[in-house]
C-alpha atoms as a PDB file:
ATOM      1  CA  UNK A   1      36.742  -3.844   2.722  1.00  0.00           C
ATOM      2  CA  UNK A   2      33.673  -2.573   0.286  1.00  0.00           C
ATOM      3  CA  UNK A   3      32.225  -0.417   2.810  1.00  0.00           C
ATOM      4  CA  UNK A   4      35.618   1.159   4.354  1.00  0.00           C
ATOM      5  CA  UNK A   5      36.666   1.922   0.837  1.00  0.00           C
ATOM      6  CA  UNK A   6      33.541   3.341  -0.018  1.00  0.00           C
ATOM      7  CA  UNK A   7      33.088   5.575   3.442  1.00  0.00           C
ATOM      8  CA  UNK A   8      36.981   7.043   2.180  1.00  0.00           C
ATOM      9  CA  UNK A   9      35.341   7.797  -0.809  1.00  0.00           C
ATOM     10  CA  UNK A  10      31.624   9.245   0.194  1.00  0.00           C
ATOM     11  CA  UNK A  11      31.597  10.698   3.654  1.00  0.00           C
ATOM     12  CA  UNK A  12      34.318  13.337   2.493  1.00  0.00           C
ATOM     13  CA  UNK A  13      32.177  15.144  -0.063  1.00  0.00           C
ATOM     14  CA  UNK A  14      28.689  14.136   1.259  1.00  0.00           C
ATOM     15  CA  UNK A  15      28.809  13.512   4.930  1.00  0.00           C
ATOM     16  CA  UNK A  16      26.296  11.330   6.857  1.00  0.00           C
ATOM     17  CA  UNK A  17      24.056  10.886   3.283  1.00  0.00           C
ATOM     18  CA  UNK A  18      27.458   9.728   1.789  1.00  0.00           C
ATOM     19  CA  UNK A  19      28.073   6.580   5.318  1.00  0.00           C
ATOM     20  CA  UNK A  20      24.520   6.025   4.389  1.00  0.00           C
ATOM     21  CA  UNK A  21      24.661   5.223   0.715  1.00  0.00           C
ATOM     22  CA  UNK A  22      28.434   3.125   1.148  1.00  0.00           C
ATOM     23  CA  UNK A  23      26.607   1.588   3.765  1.00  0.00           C
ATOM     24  CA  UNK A  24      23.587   0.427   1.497  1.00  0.00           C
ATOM     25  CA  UNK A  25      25.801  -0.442  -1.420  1.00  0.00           C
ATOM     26  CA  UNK A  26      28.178  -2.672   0.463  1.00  0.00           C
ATOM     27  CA  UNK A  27      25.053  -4.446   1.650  1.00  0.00           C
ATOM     28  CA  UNK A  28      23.425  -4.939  -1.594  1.00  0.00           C
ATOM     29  CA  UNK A  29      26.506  -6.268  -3.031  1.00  0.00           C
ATOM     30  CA  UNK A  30      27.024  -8.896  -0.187  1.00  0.00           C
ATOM     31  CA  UNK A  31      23.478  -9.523  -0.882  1.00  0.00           C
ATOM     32  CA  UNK A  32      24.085 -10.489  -4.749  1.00  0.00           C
ATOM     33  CA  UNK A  33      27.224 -12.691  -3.720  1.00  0.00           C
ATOM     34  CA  UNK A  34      25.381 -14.722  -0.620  1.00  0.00           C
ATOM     35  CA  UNK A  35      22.652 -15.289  -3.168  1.00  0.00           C
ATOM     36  CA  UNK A  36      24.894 -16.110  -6.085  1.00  0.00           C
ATOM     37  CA  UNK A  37      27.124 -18.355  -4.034  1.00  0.00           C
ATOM     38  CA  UNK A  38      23.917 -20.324  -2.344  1.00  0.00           C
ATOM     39  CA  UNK A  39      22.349 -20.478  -5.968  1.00  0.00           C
ATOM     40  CA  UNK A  40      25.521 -23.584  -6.483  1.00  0.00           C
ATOM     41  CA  UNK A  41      23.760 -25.241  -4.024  1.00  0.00           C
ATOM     42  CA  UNK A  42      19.833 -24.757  -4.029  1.00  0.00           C
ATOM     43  CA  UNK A  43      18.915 -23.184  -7.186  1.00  0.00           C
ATOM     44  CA  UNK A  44      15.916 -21.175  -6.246  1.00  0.00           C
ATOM     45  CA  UNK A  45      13.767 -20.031  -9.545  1.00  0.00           C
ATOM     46  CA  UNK A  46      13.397 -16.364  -9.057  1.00  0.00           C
ATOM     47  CA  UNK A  47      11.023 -14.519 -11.290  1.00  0.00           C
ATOM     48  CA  UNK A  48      13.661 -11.545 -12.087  1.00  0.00           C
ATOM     49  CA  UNK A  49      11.652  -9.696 -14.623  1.00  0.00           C
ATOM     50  CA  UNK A  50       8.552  -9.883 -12.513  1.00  0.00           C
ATOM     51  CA  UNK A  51      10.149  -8.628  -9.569  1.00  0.00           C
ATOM     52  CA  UNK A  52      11.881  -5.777 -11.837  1.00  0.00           C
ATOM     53  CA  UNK A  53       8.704  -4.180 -13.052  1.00  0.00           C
ATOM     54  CA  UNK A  54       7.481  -4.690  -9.509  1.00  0.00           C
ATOM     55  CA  UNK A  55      10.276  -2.921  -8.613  1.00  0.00           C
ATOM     56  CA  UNK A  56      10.245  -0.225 -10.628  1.00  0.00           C
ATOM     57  CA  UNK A  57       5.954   0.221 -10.610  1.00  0.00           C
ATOM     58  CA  UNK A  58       7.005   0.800  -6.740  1.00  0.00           C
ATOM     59  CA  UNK A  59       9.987   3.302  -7.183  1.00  0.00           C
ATOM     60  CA  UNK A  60       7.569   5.565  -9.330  1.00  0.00           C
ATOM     61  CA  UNK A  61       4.701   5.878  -7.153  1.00  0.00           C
ATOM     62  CA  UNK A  62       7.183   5.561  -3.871  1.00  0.00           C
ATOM     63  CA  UNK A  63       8.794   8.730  -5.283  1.00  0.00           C
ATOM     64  CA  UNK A  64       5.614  10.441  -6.514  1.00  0.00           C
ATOM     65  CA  UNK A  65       4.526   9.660  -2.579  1.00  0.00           C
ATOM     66  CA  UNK A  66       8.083  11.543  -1.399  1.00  0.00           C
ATOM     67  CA  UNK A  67       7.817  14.470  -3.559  1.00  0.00           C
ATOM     68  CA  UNK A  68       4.163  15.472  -3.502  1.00  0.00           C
ATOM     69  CA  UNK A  69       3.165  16.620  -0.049  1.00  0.00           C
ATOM     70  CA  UNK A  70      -0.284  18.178   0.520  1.00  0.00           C
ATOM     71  CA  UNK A  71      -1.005  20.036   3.911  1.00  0.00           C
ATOM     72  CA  UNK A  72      -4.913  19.200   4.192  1.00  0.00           C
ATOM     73  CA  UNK A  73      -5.741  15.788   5.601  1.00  0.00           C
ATOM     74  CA  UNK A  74      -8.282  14.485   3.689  1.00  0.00           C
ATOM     75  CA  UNK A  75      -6.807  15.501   0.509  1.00  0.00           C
ATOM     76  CA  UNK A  76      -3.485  14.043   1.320  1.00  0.00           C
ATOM     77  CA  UNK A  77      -5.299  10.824   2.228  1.00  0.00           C
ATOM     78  CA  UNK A  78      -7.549  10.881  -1.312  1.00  0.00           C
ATOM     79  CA  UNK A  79      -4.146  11.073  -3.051  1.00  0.00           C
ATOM     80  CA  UNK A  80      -2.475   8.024  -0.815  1.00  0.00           C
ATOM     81  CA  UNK A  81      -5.651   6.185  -1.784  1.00  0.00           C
ATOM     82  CA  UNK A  82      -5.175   7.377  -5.289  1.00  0.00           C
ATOM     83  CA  UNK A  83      -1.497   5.971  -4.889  1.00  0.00           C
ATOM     84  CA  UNK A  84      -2.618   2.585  -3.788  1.00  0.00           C
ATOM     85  CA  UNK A  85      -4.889   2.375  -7.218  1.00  0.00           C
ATOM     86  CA  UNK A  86      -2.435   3.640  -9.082  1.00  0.00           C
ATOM     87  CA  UNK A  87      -0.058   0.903  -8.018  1.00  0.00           C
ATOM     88  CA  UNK A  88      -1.939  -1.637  -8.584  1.00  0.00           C
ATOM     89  CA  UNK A  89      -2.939  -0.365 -11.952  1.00  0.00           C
ATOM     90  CA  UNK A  90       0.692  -0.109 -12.503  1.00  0.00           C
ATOM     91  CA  UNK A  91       1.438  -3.436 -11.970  1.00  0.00           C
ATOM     92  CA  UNK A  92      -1.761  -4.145 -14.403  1.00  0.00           C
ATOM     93  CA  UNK A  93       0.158  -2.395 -17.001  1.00  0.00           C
ATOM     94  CA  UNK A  94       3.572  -3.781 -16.399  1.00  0.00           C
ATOM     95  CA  UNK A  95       2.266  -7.252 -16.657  1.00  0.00           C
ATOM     96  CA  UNK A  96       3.186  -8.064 -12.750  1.00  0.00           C
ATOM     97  CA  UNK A  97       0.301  -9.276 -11.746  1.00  0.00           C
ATOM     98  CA  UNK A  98      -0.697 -13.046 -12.442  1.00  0.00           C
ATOM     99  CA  UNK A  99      -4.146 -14.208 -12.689  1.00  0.00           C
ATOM    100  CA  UNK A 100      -4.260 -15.593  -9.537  1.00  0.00           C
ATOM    101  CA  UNK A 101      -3.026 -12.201  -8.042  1.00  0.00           C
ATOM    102  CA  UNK A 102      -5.542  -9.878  -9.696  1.00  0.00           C
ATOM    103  CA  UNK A 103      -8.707 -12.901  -8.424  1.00  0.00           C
ATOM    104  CA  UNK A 104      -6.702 -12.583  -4.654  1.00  0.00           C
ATOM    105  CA  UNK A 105      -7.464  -8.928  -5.188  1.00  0.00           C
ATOM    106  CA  UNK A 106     -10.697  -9.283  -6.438  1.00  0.00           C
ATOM    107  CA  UNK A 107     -11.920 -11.244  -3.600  1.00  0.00           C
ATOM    108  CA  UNK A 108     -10.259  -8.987  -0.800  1.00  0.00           C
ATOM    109  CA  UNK A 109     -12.347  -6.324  -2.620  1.00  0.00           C
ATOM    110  CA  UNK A 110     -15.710  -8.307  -1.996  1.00  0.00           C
ATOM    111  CA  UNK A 111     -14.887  -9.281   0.981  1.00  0.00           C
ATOM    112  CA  UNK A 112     -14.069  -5.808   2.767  1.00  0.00           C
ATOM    113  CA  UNK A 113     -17.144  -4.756   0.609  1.00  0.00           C
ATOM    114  CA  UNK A 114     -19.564  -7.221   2.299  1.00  0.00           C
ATOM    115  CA  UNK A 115     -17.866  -6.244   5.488  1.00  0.00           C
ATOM    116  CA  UNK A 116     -19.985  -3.551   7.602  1.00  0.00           C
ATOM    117  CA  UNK A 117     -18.585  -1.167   9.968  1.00  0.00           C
ATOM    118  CA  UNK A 118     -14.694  -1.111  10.804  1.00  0.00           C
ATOM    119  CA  UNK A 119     -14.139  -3.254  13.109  1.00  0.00           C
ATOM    120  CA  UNK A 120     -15.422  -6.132  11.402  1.00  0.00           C
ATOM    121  CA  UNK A 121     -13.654  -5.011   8.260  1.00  0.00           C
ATOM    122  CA  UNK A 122     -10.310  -5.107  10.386  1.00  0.00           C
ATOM    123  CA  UNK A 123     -11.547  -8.507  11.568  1.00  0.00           C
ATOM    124  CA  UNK A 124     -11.804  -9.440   7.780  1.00  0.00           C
ATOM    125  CA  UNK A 125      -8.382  -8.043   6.822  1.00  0.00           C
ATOM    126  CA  UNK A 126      -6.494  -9.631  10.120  1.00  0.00           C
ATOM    127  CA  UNK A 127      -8.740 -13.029   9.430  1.00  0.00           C
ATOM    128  CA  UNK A 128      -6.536 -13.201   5.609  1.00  0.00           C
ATOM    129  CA  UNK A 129      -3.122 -13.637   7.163  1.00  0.00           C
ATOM    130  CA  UNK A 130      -3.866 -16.629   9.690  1.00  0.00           C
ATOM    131  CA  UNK A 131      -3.529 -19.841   8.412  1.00  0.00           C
ATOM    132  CA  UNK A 132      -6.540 -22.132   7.665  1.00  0.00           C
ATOM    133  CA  UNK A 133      -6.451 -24.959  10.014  1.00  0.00           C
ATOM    134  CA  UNK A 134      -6.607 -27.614   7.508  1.00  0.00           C
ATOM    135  CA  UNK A 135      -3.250 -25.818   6.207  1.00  0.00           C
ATOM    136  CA  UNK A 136      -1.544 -25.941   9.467  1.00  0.00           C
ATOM    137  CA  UNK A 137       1.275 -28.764   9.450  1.00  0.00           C
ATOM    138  CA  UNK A 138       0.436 -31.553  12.499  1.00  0.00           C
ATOM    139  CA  UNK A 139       3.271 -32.870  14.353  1.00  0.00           C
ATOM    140  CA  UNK A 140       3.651 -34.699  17.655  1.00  0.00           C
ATOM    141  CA  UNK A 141       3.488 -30.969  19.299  1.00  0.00           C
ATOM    142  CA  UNK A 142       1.067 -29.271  17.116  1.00  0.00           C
ATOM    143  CA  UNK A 143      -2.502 -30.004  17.460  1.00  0.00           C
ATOM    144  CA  UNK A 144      -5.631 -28.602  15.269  1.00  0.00           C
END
């Protein structure tokens, strides 16, 4: 009912931008009502100010990313690199980042540091998202 009310109301004056934003709002909003209505039956302990200064650290430099546009490669990849630092510095300032987040980051630093060449630094970087085997749950069809 949200989203046919709100395509009467937005594609009219704003065309395929205006199905696009109904279309995002009537998500969001059955977003906030699944999660209120499951919160009556597992309570889950969201950080909500952490994840609004994440939030908002991201819309800045996401929109500095959109606007800006420079023609020269190397350039435009300095300033995405300058982006990424200026993220995380962001979330520095904005208090986002937990201890245990900002030693995570410190030793993904080392480690892609002590890394040589590119392939083994891709080896390094794919080598942080598998799970240890001592972390791996064991079951009947599981083996490590």
């Amino acid at each position: 009912v949200l989203s046919v009310g709100l395509n009467l109301l937005l594609i009219p004056p704003f065309g395929m931008m205006g199905a696009g934003v109904s279309l995002f709002i009537a998500y969001f909003v059955t977003m906030i009502a699944s999660w209120r209505v499951a919160e009556r039956f597992h309570p889950i302990p969201f950080e909500i100010g952490r994840m609004t200064r994440i939030g908002l650290v991201f819309g800045v430099v996401g929109g500095v990313l959109s606007v800006v546009q420079i023609d020269h490669a190397a350039g435009d990849l300095a300033f995405r690199v300058l982006m990424v630092v200026l993220f995380l510095a962001g979330l520095l300032a904005a208090g986002a980042l937990e201890e245990r987040d900002v030693l995570a980051l410190r030793r993904l630093y080392g480690g892609l540091r002590r890394e040589k060449g590119l392939r083994a630094k891709m080896r390094f970087g794919a080598d942080l998202f598998r799970p240890d085997p001592a972390e791996r749950a064991v079951g009947p069809d599981r083996r490590t």
